[in-house]
N, C-alpha and C. Protein backbone atom coordinates (compact mmCIF):
# COMPACT_ATOMS: atom_id res chain seq x y z
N UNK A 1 0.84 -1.18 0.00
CA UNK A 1 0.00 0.00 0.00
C UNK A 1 0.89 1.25 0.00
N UNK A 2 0.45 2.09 -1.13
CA UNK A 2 1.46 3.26 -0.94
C UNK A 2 0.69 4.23 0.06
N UNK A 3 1.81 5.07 0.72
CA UNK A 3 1.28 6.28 1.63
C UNK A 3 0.65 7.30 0.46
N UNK A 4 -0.39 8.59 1.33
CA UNK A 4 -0.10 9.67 0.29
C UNK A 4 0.84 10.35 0.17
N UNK A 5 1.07 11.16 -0.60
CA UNK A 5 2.67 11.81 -1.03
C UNK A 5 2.03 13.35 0.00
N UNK A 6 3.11 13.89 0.49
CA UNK A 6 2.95 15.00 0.98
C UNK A 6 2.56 16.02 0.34
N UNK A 7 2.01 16.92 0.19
CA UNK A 7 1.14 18.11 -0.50
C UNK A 7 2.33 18.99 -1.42
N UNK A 8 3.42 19.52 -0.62
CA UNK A 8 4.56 20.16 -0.93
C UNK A 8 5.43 19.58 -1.96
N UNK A 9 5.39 18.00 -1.84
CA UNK A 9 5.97 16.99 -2.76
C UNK A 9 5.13 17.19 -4.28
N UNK A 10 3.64 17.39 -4.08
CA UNK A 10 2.79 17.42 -5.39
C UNK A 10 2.37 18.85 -5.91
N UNK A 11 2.30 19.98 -4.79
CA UNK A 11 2.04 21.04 -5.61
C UNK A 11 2.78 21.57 -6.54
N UNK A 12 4.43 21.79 -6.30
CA UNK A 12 4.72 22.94 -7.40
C UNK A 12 5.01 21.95 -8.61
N UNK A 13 4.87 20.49 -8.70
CA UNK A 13 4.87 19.90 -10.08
C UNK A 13 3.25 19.92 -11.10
N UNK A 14 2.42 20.07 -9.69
CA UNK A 14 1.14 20.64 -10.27
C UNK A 14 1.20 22.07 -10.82
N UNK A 15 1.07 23.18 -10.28
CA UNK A 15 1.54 24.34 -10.53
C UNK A 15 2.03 24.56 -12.20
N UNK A 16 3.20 24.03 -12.31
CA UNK A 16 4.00 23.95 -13.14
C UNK A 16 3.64 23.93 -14.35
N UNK A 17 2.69 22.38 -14.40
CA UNK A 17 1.89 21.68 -15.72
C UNK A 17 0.52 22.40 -15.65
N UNK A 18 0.25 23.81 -14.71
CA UNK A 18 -0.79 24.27 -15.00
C UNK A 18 -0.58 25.94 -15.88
N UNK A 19 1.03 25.80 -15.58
CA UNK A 19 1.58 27.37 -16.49
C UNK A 19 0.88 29.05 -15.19
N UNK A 20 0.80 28.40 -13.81
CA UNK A 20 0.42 29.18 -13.05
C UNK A 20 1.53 29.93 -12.65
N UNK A 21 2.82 30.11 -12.88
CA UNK A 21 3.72 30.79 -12.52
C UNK A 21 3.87 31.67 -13.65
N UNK A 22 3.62 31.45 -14.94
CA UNK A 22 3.69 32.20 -16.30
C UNK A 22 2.38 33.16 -15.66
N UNK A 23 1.26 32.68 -15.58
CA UNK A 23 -0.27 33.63 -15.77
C UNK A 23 -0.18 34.90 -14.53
N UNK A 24 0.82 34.24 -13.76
CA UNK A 24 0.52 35.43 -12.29
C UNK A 24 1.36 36.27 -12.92
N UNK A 25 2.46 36.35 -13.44
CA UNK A 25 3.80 37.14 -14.23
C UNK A 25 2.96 37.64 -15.32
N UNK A 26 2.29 37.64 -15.93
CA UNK A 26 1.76 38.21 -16.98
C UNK A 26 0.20 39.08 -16.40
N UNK A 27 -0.21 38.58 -15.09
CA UNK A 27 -0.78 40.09 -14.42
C UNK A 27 -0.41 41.15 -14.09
N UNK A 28 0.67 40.99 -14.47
CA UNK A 28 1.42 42.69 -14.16
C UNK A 28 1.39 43.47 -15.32
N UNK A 29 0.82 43.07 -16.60
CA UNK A 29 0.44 44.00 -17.55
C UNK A 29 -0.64 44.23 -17.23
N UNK A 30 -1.77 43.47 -16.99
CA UNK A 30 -3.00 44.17 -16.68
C UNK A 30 -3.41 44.84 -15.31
N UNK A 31 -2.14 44.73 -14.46
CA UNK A 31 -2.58 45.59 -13.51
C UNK A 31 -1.48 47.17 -13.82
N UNK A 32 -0.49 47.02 -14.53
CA UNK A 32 0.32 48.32 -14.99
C UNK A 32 0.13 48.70 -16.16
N UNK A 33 -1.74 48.55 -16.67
CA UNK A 33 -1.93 48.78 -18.02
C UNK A 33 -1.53 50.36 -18.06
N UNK A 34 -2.38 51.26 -17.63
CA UNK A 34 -2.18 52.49 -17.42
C UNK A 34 -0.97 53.28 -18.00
N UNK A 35 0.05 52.62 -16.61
CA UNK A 35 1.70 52.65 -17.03
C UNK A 35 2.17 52.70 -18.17
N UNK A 36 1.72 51.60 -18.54
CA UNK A 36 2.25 50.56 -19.79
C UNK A 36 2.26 51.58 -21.14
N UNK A 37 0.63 52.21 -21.00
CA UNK A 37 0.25 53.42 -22.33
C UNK A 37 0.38 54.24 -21.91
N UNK A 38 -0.21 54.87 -21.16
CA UNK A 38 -0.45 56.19 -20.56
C UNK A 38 -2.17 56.08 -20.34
N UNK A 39 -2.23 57.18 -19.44
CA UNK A 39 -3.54 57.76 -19.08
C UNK A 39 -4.56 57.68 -19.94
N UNK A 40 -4.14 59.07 -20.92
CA UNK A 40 -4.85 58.97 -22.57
C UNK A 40 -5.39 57.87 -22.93
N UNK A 41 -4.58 56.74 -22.89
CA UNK A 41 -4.90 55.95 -23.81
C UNK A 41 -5.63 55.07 -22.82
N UNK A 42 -5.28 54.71 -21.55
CA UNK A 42 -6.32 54.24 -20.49
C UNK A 42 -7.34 54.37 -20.51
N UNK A 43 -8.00 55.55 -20.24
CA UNK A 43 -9.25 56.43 -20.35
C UNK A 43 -10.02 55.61 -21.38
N UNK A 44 -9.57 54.66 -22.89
CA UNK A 44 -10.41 54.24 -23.98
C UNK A 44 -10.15 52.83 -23.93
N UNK A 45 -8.82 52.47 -23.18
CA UNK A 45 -8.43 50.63 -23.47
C UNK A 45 -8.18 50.39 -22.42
N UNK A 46 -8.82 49.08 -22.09
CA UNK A 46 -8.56 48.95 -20.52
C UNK A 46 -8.40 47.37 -20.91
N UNK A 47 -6.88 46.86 -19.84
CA UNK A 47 -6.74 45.53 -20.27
C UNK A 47 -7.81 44.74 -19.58
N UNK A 48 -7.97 43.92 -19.86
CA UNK A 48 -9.08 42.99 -18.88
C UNK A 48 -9.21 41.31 -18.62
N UNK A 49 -7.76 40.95 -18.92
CA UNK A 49 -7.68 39.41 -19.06
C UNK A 49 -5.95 39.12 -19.62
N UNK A 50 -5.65 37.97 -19.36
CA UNK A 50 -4.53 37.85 -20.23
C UNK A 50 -4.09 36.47 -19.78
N UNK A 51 -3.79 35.58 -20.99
CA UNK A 51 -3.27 34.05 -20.65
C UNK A 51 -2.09 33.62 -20.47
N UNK A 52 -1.70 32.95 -21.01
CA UNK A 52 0.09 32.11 -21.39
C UNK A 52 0.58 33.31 -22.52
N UNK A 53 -0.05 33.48 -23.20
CA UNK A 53 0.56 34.69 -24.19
C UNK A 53 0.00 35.35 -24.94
N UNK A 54 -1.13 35.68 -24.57
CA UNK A 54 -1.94 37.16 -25.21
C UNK A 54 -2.83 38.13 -24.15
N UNK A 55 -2.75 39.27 -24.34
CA UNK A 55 -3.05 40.44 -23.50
C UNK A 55 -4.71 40.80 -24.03
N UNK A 56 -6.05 40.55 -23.72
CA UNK A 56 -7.27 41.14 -23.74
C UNK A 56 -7.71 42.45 -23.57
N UNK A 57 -7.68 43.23 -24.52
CA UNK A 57 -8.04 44.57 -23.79
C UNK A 57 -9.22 44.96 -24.72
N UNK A 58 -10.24 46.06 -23.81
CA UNK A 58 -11.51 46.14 -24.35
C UNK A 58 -11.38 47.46 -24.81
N UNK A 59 -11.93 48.07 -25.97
CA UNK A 59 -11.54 49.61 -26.27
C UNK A 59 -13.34 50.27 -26.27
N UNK A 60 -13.34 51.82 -26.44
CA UNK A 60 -14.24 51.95 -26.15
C UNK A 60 -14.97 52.12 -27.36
N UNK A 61 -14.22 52.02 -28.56
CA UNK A 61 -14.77 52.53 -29.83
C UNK A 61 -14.36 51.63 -30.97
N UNK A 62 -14.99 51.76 -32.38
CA UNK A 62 -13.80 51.41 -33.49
C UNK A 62 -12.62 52.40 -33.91
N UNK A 63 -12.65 53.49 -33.69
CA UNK A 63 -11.56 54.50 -33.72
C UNK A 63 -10.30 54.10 -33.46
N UNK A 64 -10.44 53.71 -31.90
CA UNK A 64 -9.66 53.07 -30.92
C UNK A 64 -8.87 51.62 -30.94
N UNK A 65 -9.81 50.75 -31.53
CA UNK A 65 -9.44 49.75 -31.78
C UNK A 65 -8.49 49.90 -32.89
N UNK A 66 -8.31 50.48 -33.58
CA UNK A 66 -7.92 50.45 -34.83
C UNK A 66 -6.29 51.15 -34.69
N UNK A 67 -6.68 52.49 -34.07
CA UNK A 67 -5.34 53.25 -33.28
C UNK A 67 -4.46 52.47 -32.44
N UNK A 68 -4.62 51.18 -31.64
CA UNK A 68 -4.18 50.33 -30.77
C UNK A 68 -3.58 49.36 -31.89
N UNK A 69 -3.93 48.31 -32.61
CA UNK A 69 -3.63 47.55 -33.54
C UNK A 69 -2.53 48.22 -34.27
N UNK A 70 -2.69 49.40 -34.79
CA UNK A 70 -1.32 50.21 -34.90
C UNK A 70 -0.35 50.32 -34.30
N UNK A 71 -0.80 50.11 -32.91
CA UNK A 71 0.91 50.61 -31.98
C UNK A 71 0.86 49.04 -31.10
N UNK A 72 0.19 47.82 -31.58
CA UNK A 72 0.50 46.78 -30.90
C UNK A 72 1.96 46.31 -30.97
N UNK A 73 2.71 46.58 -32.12
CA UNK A 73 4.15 46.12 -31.85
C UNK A 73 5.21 47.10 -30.45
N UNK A 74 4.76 48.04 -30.73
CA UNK A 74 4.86 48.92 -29.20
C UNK A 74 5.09 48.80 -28.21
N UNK A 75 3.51 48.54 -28.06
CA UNK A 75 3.01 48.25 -26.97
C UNK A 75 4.16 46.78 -26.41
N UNK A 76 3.75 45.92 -26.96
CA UNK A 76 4.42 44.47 -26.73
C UNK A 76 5.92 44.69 -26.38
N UNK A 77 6.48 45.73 -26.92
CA UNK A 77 8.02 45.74 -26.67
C UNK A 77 8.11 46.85 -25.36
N UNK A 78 7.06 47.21 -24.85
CA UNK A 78 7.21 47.52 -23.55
C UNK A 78 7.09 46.61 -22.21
N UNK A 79 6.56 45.18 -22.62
CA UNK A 79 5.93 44.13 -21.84
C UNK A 79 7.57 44.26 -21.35
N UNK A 80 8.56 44.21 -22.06
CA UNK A 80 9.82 43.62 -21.94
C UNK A 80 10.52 43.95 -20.21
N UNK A 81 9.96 44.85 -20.04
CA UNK A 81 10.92 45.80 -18.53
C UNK A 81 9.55 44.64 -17.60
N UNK A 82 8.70 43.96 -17.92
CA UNK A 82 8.35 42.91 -17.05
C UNK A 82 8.58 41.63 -16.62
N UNK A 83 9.47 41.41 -17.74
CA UNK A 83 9.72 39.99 -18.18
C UNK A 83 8.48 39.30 -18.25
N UNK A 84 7.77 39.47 -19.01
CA UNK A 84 6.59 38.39 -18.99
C UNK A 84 6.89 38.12 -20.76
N UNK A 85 5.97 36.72 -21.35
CA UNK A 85 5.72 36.26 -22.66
C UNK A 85 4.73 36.76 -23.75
N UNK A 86 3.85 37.50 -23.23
CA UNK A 86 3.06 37.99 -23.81
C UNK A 86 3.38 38.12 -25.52
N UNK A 87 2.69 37.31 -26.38
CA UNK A 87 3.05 37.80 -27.99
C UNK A 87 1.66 38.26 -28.64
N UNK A 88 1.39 38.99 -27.99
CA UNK A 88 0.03 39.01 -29.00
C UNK A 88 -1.53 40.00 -27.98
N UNK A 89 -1.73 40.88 -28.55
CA UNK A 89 -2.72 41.78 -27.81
C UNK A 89 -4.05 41.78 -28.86
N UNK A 90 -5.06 41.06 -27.88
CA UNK A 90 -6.24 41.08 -28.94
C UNK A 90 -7.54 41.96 -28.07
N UNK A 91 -7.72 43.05 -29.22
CA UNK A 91 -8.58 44.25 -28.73
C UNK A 91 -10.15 43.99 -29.34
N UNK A 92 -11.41 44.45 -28.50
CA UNK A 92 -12.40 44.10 -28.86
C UNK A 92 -13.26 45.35 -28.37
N UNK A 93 -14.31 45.70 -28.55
CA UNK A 93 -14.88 46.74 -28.31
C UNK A 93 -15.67 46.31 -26.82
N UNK A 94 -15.84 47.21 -26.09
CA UNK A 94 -16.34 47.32 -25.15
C UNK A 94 -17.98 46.86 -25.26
N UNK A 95 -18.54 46.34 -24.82
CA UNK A 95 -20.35 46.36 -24.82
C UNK A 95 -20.31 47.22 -23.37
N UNK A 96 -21.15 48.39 -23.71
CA UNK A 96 -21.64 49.05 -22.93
C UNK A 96 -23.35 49.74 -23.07
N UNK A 97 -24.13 48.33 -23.25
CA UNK A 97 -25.38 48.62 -22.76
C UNK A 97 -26.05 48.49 -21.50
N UNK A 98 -26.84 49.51 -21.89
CA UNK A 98 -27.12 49.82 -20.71
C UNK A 98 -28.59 49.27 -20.15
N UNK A 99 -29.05 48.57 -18.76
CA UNK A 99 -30.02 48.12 -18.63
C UNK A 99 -31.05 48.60 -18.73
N UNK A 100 -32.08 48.54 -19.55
CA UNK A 100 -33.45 48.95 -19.52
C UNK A 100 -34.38 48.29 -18.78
């Protein structure tokens, strides 16, 4: 009969094969989105998600979306002073209806 394995013995190989040390490192773009652009550009794109290697951000317009997709190579080469993986920023418009 085997014992159970100690918790400490199984978590960080769990962890590991779940890429949870990559996803917490790559919240630091969406919590230094602001930073990351500036204010300006805060005010219309706000990040709101981000996986193993792409950044979610919601814009408030098509204007916007379109102005962002322009400066996504940019943007991405600022991830760099985080060390995170991030390759890829996919922008979508905001839904902002409102309840009736």
């Amino acid at each position: 009969m085997k014992f159970p394995k100690r918790i400490n013995d199984i978590l960080p190989r769990v962890l590991k094969s779940m890429n949870i040390e990559t996803r917490i490192k790559n919240w630091q773009i969406v919590e230094n989105w602001t930073e990351i652009v500036g204010k300006k550009i805060a005010q219309h794109a706000k990040a709101t998600t981000v996986d193993t290697h792409n950044l979610f951000v919601e814009v408030d317009n098509p204007v916007w979306q379109s102005q962002l997709f322009l400066m996504k190579k940019t943007i991405i080469k600022k991830f760099k002073k985080y060390g995170v993986n991030i390759k890829d920023i996919k922008f979508r418009i905001a839904d902002h209806q409102e309840n009736e």
